[in-house]
N, C-alpha and C. Protein backbone atom coordinates (compact mmCIF):
# COMPACT_ATOMS: atom_id res chain seq x y z
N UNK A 1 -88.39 39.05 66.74
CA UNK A 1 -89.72 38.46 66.76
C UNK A 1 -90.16 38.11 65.33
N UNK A 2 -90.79 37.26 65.40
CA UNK A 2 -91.61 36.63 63.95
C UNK A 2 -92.58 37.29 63.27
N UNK A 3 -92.41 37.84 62.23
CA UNK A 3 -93.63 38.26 61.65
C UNK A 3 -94.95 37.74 61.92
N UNK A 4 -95.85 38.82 62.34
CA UNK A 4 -96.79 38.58 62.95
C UNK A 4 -98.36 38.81 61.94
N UNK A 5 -98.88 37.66 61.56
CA UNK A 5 -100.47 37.67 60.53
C UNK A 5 -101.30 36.97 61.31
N UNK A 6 -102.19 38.23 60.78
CA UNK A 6 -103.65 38.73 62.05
C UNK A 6 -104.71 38.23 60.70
N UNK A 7 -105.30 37.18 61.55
CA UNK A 7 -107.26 37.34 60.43
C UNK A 7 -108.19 37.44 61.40
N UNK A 8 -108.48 38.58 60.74
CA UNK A 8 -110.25 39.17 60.86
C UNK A 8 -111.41 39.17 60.78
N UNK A 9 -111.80 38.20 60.99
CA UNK A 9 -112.97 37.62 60.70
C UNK A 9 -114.46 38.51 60.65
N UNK A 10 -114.80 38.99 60.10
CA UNK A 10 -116.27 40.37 60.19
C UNK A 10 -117.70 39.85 59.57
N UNK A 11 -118.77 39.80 60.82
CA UNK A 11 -119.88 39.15 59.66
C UNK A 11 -121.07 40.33 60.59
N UNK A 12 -121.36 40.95 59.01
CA UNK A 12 -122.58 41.82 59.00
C UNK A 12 -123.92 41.29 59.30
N UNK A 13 -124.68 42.32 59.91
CA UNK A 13 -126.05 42.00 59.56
C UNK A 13 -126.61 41.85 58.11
N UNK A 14 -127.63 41.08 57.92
CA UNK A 14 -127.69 41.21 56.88
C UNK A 14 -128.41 42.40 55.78
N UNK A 15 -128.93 43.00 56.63
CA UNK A 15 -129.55 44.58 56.36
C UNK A 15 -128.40 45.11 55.58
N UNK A 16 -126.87 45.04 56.47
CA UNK A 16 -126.07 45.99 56.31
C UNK A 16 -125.01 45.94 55.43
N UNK A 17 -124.52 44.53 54.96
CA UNK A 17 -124.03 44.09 53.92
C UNK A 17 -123.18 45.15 52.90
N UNK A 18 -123.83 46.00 52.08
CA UNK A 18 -123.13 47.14 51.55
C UNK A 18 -122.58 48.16 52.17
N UNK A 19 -122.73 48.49 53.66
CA UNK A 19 -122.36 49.71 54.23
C UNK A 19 -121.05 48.94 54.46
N UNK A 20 -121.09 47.74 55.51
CA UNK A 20 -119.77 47.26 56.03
C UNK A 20 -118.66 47.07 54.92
N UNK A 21 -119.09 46.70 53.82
CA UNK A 21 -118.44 46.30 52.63
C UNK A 21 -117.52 47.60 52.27
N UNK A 22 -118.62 48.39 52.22
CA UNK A 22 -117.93 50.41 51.48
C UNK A 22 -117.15 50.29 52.72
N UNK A 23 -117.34 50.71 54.13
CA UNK A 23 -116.48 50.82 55.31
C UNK A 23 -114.90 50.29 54.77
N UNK A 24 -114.80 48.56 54.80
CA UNK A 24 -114.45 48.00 55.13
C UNK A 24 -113.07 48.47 53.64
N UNK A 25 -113.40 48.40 52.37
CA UNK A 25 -112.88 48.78 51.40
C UNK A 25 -111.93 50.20 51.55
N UNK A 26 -112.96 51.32 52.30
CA UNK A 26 -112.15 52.53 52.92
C UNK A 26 -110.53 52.20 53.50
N UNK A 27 -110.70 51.18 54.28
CA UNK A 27 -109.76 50.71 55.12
C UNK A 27 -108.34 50.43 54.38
N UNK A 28 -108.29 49.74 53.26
CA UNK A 28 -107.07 48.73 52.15
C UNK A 28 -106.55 50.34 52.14
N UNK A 29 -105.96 51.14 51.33
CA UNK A 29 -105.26 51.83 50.69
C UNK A 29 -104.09 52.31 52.20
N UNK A 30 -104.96 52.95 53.06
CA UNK A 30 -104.86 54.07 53.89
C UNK A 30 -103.65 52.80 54.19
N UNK A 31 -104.04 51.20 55.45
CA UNK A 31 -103.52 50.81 56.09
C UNK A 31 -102.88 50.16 55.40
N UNK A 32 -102.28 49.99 53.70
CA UNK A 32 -101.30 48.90 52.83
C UNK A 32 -100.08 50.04 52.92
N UNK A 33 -100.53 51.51 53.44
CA UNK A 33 -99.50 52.60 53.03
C UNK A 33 -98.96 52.58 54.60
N UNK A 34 -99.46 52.09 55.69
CA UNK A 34 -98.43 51.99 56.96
C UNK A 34 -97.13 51.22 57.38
N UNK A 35 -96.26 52.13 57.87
CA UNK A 35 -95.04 51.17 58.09
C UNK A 35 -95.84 49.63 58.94
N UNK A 36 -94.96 48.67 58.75
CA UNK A 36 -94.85 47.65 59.12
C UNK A 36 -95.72 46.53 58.10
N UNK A 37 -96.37 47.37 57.43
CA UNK A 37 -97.75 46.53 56.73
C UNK A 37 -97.13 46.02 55.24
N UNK A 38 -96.84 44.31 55.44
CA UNK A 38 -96.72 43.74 54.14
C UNK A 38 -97.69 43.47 53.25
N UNK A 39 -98.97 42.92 53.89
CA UNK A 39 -100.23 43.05 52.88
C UNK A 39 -101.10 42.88 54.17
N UNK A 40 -102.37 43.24 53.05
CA UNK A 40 -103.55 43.88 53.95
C UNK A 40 -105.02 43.41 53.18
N UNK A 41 -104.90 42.00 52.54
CA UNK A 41 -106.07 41.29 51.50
C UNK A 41 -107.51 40.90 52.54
N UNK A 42 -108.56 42.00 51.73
CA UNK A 42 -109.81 41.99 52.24
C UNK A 42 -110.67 40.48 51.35
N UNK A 43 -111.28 39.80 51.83
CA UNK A 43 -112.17 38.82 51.48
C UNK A 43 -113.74 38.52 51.88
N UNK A 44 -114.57 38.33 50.93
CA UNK A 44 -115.72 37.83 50.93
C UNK A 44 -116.22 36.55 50.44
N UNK A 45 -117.08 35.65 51.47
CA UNK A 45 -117.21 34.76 51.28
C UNK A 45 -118.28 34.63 49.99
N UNK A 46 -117.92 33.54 49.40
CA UNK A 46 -118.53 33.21 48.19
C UNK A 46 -119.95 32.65 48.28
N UNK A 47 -120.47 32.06 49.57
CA UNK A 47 -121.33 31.45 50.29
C UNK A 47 -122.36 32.54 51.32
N UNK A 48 -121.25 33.34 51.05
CA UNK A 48 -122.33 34.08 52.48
C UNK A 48 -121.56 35.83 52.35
N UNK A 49 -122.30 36.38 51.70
CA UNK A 49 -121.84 37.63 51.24
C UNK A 49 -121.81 38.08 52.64
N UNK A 50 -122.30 38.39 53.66
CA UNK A 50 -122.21 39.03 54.51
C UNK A 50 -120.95 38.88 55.53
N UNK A 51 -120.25 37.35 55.17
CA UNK A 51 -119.06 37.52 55.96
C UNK A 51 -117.74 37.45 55.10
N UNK A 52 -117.06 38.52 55.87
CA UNK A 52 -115.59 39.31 55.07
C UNK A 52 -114.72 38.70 56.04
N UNK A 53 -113.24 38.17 55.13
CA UNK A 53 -112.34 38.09 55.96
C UNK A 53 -111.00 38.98 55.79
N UNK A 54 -110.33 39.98 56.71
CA UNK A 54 -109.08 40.20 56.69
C UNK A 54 -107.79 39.08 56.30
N UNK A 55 -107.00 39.13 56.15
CA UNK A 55 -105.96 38.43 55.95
C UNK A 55 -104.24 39.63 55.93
N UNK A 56 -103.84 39.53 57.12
CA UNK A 56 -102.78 40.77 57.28
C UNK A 56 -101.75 40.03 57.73
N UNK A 57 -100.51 40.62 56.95
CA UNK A 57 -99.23 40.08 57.60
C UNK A 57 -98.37 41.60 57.73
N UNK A 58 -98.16 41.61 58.91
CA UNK A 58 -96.81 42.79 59.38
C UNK A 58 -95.71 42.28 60.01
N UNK A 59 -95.05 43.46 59.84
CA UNK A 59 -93.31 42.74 60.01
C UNK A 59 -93.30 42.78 62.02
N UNK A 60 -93.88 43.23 62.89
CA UNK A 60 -93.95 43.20 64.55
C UNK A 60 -95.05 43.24 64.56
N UNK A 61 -95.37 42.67 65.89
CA UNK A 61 -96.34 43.02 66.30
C UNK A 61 -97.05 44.51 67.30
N UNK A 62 -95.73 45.31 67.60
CA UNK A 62 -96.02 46.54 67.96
C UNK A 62 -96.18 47.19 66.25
N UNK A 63 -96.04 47.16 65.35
CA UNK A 63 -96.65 48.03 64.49
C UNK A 63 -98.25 48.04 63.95
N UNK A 64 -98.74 46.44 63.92
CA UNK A 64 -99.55 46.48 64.22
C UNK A 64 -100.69 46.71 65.07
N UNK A 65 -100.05 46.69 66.49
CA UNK A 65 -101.53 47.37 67.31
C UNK A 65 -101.29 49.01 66.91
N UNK A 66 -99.83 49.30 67.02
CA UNK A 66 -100.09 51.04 66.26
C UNK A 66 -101.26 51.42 65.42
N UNK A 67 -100.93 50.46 64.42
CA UNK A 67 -102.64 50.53 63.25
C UNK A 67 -103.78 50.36 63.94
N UNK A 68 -103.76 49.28 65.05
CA UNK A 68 -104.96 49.27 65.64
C UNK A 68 -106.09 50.77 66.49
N UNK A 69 -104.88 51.76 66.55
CA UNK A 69 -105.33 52.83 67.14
C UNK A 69 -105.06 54.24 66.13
N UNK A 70 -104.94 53.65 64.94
CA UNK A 70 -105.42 54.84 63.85
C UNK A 70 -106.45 55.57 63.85
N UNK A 71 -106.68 56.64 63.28
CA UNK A 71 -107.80 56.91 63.29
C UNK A 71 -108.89 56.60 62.49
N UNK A 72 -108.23 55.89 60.71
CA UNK A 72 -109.23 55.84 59.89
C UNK A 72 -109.94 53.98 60.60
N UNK A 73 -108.88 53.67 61.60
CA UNK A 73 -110.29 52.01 62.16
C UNK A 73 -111.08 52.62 63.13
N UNK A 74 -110.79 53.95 63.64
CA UNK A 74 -111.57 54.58 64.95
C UNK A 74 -112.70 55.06 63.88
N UNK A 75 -112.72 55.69 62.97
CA UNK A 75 -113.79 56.01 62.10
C UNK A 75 -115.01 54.64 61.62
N UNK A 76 -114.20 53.84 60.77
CA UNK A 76 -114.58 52.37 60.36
C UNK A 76 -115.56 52.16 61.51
N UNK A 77 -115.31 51.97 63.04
CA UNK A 77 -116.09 51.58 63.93
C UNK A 77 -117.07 52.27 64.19
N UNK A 78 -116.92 53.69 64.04
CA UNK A 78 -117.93 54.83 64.25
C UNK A 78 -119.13 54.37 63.02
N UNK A 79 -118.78 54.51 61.64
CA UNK A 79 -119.72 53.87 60.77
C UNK A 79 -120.47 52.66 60.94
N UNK A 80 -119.71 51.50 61.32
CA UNK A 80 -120.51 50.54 61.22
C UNK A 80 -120.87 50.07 63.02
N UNK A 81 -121.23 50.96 63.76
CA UNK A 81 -121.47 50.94 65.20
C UNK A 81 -123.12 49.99 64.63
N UNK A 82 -123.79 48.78 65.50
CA UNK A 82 -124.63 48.69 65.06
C UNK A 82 -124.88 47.59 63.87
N UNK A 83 -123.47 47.56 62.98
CA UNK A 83 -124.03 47.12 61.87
C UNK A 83 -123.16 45.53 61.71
N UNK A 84 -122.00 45.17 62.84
CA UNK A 84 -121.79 43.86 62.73
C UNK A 84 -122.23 42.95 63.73
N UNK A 85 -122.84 41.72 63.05
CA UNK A 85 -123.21 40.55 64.08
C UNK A 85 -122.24 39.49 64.99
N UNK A 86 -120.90 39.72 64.32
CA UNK A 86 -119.84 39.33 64.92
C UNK A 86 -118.65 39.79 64.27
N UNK A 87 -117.65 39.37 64.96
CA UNK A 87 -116.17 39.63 64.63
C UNK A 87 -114.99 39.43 65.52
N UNK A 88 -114.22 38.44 65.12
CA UNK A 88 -112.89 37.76 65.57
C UNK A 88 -112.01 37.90 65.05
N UNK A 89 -111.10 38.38 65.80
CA UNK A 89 -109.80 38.46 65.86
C UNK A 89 -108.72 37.30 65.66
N UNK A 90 -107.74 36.80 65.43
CA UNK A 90 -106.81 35.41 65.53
C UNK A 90 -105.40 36.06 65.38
N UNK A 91 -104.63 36.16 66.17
CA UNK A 91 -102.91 36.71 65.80
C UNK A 91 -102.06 35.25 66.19
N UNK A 92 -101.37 34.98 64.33
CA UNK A 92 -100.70 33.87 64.40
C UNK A 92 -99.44 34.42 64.20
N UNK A 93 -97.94 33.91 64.93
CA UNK A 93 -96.54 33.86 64.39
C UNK A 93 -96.31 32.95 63.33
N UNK A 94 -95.55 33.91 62.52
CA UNK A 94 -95.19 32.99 61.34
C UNK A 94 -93.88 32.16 61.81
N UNK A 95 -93.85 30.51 61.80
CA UNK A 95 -92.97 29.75 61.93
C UNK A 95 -92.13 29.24 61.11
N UNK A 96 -92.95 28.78 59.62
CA UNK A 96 -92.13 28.56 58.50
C UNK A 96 -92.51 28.72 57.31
């Protein structure tokens, strides 16, 4: 199977802006240190502080939903319960 890169699309309230941000920062170290994980680049828009984008490439796509049921994103969600106005998912195969 093709290496599989996932973007994340996350947009805060705007109240909440710094909490999702700290959350969201928690996240890089823990999940750049999991098998399957080639990179794991967090982004903020330059236009609109409140929306962050993931940008993840892993080598399957079963290692990635593994991450999906970690515990430090089961936490992440516990913190910011409340505090995002949206958030999308997109899982592309890499072709060339």
């Amino acid at each position: 199977m093709a290496k599989l890169t996932v973007v994340a699309s996350i947009t805060a309230h705007e109240d909440k802006i710094d909490l999702v941000k700290s959350e969201l920062l928690k996240l890089i170290d823990v999940t750049r240190a999991e098998e399957g994980c080639i990179n794991y680049d967090l982004h903020q828009d330059n236009d609109n502080p409140a929306h962050f984008l993931f940008y993840e490439n892993w080598t399957t796509r079963e290692l990635w939903q593994a991450h999906s049921s970690n515990q430090h994103l089961k936490d992440y969600l516990a913190a910011t319960e409340g505090a995002i106005e949206r958030f999308t998912l997109t899982e592309l195969s890499h072709i060339a």
